[in-house]
C-alpha atoms as a PDB file:
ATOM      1  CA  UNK A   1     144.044  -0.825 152.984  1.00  0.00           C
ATOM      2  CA  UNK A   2     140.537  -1.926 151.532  1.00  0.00           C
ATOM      3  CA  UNK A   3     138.372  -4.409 153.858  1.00  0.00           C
ATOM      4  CA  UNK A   4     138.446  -6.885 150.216  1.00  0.00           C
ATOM      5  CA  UNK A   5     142.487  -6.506 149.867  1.00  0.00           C
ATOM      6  CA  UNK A   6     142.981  -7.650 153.568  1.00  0.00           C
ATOM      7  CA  UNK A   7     140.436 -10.627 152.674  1.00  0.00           C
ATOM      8  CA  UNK A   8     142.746 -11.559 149.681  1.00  0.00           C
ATOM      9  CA  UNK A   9     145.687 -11.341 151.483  1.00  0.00           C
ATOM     10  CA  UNK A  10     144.179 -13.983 154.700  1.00  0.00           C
ATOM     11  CA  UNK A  11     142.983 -16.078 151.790  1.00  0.00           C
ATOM     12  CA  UNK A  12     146.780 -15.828 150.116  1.00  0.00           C
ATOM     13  CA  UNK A  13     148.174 -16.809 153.783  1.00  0.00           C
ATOM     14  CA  UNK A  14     145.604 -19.520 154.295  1.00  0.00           C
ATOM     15  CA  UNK A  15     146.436 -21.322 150.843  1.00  0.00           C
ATOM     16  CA  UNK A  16     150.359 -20.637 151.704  1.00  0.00           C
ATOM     17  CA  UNK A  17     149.755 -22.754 154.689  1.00  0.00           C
ATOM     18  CA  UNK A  18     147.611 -25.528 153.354  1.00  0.00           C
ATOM     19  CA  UNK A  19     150.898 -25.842 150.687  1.00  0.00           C
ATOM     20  CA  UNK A  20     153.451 -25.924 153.967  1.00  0.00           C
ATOM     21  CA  UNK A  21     151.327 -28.388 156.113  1.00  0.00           C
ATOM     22  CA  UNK A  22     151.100 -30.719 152.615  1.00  0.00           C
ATOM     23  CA  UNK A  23     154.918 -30.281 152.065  1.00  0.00           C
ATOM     24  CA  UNK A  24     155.096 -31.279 155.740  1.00  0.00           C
ATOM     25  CA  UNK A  25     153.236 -34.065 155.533  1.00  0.00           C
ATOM     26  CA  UNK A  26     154.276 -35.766 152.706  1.00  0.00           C
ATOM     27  CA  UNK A  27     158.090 -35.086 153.526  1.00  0.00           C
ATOM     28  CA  UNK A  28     156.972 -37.226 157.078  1.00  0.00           C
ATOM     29  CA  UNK A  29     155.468 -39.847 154.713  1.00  0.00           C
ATOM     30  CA  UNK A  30     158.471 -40.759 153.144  1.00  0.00           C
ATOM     31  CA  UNK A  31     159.961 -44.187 153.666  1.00  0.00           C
ATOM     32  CA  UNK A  32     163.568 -45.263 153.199  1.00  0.00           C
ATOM     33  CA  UNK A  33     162.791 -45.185 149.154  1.00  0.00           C
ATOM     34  CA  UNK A  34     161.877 -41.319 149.757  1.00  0.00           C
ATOM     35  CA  UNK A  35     158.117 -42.636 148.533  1.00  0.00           C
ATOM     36  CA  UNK A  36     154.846 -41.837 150.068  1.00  0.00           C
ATOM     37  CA  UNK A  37     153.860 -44.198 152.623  1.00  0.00           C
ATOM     38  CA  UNK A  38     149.552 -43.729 153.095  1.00  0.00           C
ATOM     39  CA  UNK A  39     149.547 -46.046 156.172  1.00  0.00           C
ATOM     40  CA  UNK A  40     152.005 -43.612 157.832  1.00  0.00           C
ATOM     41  CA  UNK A  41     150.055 -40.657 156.910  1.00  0.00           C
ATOM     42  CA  UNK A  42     146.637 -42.390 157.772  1.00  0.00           C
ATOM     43  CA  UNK A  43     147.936 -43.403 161.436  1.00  0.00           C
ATOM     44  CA  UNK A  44     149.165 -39.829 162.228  1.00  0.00           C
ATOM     45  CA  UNK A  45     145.978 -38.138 161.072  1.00  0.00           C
ATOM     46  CA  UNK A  46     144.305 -40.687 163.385  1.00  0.00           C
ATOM     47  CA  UNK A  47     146.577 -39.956 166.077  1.00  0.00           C
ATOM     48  CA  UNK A  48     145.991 -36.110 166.007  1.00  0.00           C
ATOM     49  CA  UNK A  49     142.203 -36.641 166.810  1.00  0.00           C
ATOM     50  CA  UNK A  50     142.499 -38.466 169.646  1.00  0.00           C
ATOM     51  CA  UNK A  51     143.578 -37.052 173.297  1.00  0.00           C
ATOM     52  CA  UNK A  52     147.029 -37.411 174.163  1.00  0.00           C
ATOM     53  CA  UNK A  53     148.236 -40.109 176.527  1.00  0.00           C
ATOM     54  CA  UNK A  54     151.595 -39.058 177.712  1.00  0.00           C
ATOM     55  CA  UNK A  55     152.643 -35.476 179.133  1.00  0.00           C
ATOM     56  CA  UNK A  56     156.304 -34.966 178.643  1.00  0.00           C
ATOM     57  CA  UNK A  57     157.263 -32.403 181.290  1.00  0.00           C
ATOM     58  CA  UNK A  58     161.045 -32.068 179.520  1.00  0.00           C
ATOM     59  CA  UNK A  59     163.041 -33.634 177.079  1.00  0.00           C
ATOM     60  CA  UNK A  60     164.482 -36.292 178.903  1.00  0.00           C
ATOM     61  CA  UNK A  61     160.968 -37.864 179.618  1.00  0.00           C
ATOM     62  CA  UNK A  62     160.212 -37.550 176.122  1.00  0.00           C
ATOM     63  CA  UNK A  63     163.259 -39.380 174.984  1.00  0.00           C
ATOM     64  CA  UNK A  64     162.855 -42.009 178.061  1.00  0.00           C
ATOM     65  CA  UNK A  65     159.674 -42.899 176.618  1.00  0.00           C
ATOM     66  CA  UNK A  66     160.595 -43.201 172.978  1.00  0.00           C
ATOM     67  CA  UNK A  67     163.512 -45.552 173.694  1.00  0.00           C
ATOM     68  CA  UNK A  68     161.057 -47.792 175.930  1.00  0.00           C
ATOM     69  CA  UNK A  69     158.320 -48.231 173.113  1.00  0.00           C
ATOM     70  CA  UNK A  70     161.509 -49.141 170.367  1.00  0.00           C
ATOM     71  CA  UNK A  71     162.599 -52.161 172.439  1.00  0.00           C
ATOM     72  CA  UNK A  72     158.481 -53.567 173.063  1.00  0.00           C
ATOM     73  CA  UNK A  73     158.114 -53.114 169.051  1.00  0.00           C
END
């Protein structure tokens, strides 16, 4: 296969994902209404730049912590 196909096929895959990773996002967006919600969207981008503050060593953990911050909000 030709150095130039290979490039168009990466290229292909690397648009592919930018559609998926949308798709994702948006569908996360959603509100109860099923309509985008930017404030949701803005706070996760946010979120994914900065370090991470818990380590979840197993499922359990994870879920421990997730039912703790619904009854402080």
């Amino acid at each position: 296969m030709a150095i130039s196909t290979k490039t168009k096929m990466v290229e292909k895959l690397k648009r592919e994902v930018e559609l998926l990773r949308s798709f994702v996002i948006g569908k996360a967006g959603e509100d109860s209404e099923g309509e985008y919600n930017p404030d949701f969207i803005k706070s996760i981008l946010k979120a994914s730049e900065e370090d991470p503050k818990y380590e979840f060593n197993d499922a359990e953990s994870f879920l421990k912590h997730i039912r703790g911050k619904e009854r402080h909000d």
